[in-house]
PDB file of N, CA and C in Angstrom:
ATOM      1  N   UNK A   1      23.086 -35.701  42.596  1.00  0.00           N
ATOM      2  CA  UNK A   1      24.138 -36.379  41.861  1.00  0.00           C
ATOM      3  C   UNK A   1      24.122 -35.849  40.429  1.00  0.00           C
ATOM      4  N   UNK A   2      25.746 -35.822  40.111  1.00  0.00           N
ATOM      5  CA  UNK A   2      25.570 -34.990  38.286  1.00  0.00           C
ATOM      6  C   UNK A   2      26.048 -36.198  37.848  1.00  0.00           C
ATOM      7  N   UNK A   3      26.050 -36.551  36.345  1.00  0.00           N
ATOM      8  CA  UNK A   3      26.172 -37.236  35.161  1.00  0.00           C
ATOM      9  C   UNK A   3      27.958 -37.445  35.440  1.00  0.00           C
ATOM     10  N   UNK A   4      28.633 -36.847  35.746  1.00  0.00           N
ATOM     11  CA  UNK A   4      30.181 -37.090  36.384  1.00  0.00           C
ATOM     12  C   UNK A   4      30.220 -37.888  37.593  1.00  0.00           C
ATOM     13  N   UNK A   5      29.472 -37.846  38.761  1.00  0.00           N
ATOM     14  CA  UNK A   5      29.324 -38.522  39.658  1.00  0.00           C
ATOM     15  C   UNK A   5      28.397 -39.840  39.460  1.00  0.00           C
ATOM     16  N   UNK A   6      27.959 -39.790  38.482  1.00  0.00           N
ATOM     17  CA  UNK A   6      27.333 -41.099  38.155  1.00  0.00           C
ATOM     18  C   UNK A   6      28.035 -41.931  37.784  1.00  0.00           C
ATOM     19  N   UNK A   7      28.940 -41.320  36.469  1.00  0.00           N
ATOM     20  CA  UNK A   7      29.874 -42.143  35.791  1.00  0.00           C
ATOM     21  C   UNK A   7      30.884 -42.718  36.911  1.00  0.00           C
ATOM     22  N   UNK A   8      31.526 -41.763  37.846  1.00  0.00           N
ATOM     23  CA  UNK A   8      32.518 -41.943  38.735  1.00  0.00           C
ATOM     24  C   UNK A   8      31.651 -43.327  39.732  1.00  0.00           C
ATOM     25  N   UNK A   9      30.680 -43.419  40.354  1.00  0.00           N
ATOM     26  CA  UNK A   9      30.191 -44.676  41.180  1.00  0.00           C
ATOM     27  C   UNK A   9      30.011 -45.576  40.452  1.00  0.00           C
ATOM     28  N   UNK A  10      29.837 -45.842  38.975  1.00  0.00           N
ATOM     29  CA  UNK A  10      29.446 -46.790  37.863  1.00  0.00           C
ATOM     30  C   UNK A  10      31.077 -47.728  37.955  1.00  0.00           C
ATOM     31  N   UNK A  11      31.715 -46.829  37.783  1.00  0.00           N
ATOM     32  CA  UNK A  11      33.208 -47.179  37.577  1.00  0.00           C
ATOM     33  C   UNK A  11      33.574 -47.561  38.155  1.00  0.00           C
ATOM     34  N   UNK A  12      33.429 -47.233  39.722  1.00  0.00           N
ATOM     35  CA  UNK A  12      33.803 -48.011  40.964  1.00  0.00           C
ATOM     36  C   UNK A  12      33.610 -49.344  41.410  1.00  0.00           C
ATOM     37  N   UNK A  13      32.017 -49.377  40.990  1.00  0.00           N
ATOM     38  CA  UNK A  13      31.455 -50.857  41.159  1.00  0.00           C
ATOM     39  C   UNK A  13      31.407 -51.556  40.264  1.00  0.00           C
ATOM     40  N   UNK A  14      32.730 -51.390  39.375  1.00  0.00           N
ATOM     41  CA  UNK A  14      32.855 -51.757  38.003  1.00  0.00           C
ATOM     42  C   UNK A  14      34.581 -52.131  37.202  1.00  0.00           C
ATOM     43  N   UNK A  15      35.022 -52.363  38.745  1.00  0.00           N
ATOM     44  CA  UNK A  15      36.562 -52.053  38.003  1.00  0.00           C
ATOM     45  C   UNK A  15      37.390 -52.779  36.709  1.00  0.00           C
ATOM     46  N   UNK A  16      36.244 -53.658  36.365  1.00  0.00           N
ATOM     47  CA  UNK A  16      36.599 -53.982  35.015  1.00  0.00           C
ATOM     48  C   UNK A  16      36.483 -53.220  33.748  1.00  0.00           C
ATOM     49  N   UNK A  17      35.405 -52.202  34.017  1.00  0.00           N
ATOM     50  CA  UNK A  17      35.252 -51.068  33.015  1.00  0.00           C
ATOM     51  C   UNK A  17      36.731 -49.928  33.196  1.00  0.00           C
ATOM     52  N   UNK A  18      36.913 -49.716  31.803  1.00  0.00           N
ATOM     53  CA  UNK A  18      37.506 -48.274  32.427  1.00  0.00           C
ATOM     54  C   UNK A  18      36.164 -46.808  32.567  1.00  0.00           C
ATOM     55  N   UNK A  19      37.097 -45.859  32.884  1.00  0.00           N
ATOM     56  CA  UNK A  19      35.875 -44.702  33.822  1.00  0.00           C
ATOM     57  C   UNK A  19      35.489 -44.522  31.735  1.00  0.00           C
ATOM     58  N   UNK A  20      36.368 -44.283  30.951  1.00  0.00           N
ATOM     59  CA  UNK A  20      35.866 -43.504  29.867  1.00  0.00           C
ATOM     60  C   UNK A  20      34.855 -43.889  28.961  1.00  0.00           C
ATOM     61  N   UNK A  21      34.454 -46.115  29.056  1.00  0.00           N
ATOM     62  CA  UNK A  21      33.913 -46.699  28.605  1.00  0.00           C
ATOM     63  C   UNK A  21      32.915 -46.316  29.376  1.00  0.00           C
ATOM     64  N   UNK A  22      32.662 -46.128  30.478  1.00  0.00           N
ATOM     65  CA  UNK A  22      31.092 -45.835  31.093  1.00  0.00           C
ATOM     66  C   UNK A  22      30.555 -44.742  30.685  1.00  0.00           C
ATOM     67  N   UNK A  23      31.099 -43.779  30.752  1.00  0.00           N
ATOM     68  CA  UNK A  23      31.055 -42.554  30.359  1.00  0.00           C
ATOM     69  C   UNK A  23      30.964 -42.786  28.870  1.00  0.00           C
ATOM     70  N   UNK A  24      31.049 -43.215  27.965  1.00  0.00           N
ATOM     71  CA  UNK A  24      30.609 -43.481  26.907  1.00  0.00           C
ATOM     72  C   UNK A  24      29.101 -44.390  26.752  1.00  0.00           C
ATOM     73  N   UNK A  25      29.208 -44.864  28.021  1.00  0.00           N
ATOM     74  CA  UNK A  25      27.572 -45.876  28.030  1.00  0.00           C
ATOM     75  C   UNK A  25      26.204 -45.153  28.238  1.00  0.00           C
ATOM     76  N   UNK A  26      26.899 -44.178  29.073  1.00  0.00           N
ATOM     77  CA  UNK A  26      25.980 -43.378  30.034  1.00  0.00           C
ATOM     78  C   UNK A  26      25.280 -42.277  29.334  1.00  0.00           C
ATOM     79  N   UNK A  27      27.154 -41.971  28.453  1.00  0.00           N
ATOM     80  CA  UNK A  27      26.041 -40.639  27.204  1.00  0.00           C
ATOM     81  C   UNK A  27      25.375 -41.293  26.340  1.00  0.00           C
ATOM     82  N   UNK A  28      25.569 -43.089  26.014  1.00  0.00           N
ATOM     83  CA  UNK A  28      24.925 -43.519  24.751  1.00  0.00           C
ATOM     84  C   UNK A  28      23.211 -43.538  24.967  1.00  0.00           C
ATOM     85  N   UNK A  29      23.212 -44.268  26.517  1.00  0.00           N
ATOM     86  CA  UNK A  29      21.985 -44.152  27.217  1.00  0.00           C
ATOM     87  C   UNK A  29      21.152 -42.965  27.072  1.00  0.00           C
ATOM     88  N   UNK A  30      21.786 -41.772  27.664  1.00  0.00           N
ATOM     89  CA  UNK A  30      21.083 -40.380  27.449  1.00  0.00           C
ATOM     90  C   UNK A  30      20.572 -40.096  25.875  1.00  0.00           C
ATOM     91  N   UNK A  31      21.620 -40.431  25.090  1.00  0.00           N
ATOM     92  CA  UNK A  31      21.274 -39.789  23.822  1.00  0.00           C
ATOM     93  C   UNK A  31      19.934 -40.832  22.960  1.00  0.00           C
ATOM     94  N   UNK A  32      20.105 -42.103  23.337  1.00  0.00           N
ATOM     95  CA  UNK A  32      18.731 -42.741  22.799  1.00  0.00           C
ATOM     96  C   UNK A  32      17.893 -42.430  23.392  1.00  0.00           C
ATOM     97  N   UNK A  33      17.544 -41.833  25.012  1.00  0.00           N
ATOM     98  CA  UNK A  33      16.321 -41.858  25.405  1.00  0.00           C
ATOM     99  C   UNK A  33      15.936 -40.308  24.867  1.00  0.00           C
ATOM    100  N   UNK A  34      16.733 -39.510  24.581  1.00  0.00           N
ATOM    101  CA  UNK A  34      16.405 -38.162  23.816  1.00  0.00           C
ATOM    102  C   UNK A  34      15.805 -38.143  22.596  1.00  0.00           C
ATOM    103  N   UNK A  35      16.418 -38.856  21.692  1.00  0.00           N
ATOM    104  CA  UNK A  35      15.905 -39.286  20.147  1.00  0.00           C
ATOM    105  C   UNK A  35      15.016 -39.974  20.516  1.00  0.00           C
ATOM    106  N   UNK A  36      14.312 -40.882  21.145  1.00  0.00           N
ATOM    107  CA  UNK A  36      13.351 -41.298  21.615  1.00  0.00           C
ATOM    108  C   UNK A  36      12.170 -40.595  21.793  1.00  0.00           C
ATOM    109  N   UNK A  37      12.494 -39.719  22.805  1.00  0.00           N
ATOM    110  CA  UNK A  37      11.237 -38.725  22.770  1.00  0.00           C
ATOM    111  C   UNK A  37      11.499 -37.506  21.777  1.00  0.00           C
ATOM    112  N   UNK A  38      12.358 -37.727  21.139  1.00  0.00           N
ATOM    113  CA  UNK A  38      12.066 -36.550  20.317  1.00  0.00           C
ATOM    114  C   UNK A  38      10.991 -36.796  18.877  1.00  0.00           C
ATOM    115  N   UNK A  39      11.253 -38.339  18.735  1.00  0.00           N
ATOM    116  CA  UNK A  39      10.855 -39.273  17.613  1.00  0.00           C
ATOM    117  C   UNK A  39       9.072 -39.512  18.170  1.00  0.00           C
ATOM    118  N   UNK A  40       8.723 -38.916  19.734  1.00  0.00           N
ATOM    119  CA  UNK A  40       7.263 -38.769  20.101  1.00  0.00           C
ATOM    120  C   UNK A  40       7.243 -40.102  21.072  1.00  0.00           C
ATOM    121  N   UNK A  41       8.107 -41.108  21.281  1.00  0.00           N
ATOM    122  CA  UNK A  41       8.100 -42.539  21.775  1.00  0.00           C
ATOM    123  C   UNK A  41       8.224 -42.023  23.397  1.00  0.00           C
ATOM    124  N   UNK A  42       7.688 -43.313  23.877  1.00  0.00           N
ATOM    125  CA  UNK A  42       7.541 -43.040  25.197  1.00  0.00           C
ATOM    126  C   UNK A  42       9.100 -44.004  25.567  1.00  0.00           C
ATOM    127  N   UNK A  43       9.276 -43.948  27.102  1.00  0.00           N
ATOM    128  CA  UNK A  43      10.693 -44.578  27.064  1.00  0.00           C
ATOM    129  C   UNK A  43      10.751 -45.417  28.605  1.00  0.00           C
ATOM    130  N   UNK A  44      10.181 -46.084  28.845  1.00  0.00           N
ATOM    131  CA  UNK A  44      10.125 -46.684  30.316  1.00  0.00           C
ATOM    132  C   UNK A  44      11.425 -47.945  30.276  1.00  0.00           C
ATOM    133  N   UNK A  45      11.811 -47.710  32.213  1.00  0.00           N
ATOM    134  CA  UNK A  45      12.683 -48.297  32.489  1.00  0.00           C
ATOM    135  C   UNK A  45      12.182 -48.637  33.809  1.00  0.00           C
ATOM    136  N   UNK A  46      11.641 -50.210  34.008  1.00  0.00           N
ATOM    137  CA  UNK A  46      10.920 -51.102  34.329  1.00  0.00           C
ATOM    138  C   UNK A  46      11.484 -50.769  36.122  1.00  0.00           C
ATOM    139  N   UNK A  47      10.708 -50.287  36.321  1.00  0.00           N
ATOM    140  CA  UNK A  47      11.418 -50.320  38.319  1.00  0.00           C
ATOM    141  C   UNK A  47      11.803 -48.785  38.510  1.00  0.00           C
ATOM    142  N   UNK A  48      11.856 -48.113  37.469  1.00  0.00           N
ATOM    143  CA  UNK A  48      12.322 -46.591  37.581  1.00  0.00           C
ATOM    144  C   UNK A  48      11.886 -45.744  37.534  1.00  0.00           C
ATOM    145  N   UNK A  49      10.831 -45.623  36.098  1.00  0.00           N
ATOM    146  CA  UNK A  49       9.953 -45.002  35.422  1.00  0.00           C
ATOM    147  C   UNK A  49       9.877 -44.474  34.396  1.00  0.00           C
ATOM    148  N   UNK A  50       9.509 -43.528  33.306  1.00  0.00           N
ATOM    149  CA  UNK A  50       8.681 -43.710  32.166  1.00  0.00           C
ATOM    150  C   UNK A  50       9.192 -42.036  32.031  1.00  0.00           C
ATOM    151  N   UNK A  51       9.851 -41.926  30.493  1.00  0.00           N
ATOM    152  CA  UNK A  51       9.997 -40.856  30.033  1.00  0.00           C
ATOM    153  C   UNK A  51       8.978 -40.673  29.097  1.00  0.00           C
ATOM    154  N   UNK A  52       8.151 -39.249  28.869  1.00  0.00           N
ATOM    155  CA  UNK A  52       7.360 -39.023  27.739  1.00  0.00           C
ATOM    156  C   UNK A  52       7.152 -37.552  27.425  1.00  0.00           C
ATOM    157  N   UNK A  53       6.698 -37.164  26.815  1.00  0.00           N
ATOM    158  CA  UNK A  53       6.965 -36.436  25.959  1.00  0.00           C
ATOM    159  C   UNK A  53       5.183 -35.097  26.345  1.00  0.00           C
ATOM    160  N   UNK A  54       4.921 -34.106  26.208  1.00  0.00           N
ATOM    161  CA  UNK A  54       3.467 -33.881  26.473  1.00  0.00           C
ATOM    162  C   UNK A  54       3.717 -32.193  25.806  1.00  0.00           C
ATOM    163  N   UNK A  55       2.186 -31.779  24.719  1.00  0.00           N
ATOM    164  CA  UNK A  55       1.952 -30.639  24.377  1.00  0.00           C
ATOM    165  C   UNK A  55       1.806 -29.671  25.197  1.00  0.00           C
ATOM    166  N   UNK A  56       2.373 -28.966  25.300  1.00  0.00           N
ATOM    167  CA  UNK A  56       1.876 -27.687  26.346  1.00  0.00           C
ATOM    168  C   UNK A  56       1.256 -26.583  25.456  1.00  0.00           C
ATOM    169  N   UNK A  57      -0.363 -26.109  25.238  1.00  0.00           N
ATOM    170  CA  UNK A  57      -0.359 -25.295  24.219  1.00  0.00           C
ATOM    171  C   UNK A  57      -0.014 -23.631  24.806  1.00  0.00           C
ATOM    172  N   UNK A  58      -0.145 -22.983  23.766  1.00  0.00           N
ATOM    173  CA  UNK A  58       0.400 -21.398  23.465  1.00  0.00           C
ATOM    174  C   UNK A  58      -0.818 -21.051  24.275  1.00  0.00           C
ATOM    175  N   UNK A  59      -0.159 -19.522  24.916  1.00  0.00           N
ATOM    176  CA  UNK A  59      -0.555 -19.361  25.646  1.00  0.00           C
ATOM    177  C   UNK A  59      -0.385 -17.567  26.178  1.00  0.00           C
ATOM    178  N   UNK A  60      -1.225 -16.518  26.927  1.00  0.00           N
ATOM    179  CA  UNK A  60      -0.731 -15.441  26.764  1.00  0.00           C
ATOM    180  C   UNK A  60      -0.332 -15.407  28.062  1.00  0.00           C
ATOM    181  N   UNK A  61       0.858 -14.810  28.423  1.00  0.00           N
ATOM    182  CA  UNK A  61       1.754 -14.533  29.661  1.00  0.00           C
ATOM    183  C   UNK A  61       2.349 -13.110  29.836  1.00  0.00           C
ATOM    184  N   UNK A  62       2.334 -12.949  31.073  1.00  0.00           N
ATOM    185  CA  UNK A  62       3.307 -11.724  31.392  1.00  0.00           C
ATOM    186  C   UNK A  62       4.891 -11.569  31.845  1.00  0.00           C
ATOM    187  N   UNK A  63       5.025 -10.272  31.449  1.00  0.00           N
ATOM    188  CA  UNK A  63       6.704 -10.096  31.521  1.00  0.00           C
ATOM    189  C   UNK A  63       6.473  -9.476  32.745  1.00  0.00           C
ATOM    190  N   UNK A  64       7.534 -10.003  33.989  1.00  0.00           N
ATOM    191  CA  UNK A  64       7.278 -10.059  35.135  1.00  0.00           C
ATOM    192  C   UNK A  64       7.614  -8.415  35.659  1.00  0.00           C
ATOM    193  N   UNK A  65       8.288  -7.970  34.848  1.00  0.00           N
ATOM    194  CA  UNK A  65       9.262  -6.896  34.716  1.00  0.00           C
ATOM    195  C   UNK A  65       8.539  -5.625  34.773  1.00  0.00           C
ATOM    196  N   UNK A  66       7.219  -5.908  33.225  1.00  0.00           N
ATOM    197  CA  UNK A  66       6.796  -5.099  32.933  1.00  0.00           C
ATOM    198  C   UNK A  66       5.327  -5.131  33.037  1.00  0.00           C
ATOM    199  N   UNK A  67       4.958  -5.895  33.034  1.00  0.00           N
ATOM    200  CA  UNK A  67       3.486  -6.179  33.081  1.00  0.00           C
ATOM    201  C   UNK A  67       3.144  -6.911  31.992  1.00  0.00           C
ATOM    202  N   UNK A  68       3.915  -6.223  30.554  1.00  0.00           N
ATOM    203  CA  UNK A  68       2.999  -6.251  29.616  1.00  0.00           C
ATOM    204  C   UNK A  68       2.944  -7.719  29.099  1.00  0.00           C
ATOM    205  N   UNK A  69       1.864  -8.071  28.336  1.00  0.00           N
ATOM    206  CA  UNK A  69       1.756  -9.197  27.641  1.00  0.00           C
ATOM    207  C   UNK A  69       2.536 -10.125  26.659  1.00  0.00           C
ATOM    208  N   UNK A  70       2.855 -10.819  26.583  1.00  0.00           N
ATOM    209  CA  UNK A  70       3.729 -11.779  26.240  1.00  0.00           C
ATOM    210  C   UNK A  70       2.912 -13.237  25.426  1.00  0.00           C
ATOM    211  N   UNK A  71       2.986 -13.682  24.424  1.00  0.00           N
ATOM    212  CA  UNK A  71       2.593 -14.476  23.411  1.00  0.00           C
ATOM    213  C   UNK A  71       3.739 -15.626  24.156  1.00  0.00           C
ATOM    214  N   UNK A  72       3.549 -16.609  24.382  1.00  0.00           N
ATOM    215  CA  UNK A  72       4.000 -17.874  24.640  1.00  0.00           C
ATOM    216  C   UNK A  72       3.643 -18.905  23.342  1.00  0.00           C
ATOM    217  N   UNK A  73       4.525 -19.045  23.087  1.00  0.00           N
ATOM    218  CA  UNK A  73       4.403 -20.524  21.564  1.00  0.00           C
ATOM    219  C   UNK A  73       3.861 -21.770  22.311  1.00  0.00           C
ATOM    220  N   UNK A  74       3.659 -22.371  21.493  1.00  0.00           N
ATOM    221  CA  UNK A  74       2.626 -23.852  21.740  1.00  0.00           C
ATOM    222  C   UNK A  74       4.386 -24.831  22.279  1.00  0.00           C
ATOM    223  N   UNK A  75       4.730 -25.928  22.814  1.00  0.00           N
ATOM    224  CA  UNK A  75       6.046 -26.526  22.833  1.00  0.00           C
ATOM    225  C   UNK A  75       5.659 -27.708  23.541  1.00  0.00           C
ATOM    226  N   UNK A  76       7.042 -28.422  23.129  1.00  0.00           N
ATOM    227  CA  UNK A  76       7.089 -29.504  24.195  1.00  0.00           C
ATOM    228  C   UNK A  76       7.659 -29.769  24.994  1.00  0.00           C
ATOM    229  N   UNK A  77       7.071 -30.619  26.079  1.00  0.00           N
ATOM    230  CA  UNK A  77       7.745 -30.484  27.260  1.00  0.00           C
ATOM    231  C   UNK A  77       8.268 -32.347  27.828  1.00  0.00           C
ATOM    232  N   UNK A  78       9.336 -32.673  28.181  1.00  0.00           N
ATOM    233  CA  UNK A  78       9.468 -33.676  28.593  1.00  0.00           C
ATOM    234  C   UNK A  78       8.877 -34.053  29.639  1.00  0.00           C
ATOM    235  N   UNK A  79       8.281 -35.242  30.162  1.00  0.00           N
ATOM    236  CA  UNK A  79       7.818 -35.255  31.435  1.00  0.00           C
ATOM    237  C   UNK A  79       7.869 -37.157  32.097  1.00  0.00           C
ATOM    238  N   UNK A  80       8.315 -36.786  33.220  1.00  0.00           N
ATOM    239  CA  UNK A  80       9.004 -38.032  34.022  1.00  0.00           C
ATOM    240  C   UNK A  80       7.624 -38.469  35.341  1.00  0.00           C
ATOM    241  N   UNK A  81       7.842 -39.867  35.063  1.00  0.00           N
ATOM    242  CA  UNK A  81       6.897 -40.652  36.119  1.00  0.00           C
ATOM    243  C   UNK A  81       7.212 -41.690  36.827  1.00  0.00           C
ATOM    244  N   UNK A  82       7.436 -41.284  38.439  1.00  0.00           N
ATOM    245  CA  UNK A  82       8.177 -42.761  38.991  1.00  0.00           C
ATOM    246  C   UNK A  82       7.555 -43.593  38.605  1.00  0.00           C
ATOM    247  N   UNK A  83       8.133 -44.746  38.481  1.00  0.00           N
ATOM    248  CA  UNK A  83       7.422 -46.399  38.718  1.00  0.00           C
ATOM    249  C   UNK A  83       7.016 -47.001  39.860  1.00  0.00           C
ATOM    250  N   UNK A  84       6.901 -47.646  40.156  1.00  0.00           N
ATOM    251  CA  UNK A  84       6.354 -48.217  41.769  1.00  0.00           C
ATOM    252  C   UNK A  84       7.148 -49.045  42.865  1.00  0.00           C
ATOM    253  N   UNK A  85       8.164 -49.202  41.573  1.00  0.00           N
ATOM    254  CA  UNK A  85       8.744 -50.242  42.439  1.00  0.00           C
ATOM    255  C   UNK A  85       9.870 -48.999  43.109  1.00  0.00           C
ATOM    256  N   UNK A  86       9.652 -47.832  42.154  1.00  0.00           N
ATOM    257  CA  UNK A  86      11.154 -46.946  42.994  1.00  0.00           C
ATOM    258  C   UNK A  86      10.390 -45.511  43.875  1.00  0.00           C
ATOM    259  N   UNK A  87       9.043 -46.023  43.913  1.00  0.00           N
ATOM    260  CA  UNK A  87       8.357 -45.075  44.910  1.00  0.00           C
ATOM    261  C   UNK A  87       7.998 -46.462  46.140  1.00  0.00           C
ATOM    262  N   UNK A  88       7.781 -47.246  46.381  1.00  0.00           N
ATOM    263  CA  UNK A  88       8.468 -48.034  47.132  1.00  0.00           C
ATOM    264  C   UNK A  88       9.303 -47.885  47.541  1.00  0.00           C
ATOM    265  N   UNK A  89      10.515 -47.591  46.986  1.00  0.00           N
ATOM    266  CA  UNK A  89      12.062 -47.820  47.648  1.00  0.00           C
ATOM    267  C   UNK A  89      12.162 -46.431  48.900  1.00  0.00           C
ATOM    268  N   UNK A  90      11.698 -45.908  47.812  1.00  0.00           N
ATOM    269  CA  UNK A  90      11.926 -44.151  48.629  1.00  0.00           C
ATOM    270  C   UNK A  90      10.970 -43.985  49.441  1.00  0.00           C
ATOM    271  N   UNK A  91      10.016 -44.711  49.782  1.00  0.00           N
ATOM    272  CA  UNK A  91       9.183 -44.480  51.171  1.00  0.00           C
ATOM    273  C   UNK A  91       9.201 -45.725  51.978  1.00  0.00           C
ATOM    274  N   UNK A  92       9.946 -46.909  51.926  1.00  0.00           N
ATOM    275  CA  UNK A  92      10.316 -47.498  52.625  1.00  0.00           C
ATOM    276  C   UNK A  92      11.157 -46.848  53.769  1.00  0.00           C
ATOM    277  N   UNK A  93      11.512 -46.335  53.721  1.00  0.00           N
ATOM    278  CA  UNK A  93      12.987 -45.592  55.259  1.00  0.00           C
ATOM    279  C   UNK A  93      12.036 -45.041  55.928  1.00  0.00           C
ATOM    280  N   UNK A  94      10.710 -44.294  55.733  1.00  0.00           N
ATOM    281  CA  UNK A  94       9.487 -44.056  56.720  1.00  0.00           C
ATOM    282  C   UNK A  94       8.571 -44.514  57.518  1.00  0.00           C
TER     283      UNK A  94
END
């Protein structure tokens, strides 16, 4: 499912919204949980799971191409963790 098809089923089960107000909810949603971790904060959504944030340090790598060596910078990386109640859900049908 993309961020268009989200908005589009939101809307549906929603016909009091119009589609453009969701779509305005949906990017407001995205954009706090971004500034969120960009600000280092962790971001959990209780039944879903937990956005956070993690150092990956620098590192030497190869160019697949060529062999040769490659300097990798230190960065960050976002990183996502179901919750329980929605790893439950998804192994319930088994």
């Amino acid at each position: 499912m993309i961020k268009s098809e989200l908005v589009q089923t939101i809307a549906e089960q929603n016909p009091q919204l119009y589609q453009r107000d969701v779509e305005n909810i949906v990017n407001a949603i995205l954009d706090e949980i971004v500034k969120a971790l960009a600000r280092g904060d962790r971001v959990e959504l209780r039944g879903f799971g937990a956005f956070s944030v993690k150092q990956r340090d620098g590192r030497t790598g190869r160019n697949p191409r060529t062999g040769e060596a490659v300097k990798v910078d230190p960065k960050l990386v976002p990183v996502f963790k179901t919750g329980k109640e929605m790893r439950h859900r998804l192994n319930a049908g088994r």
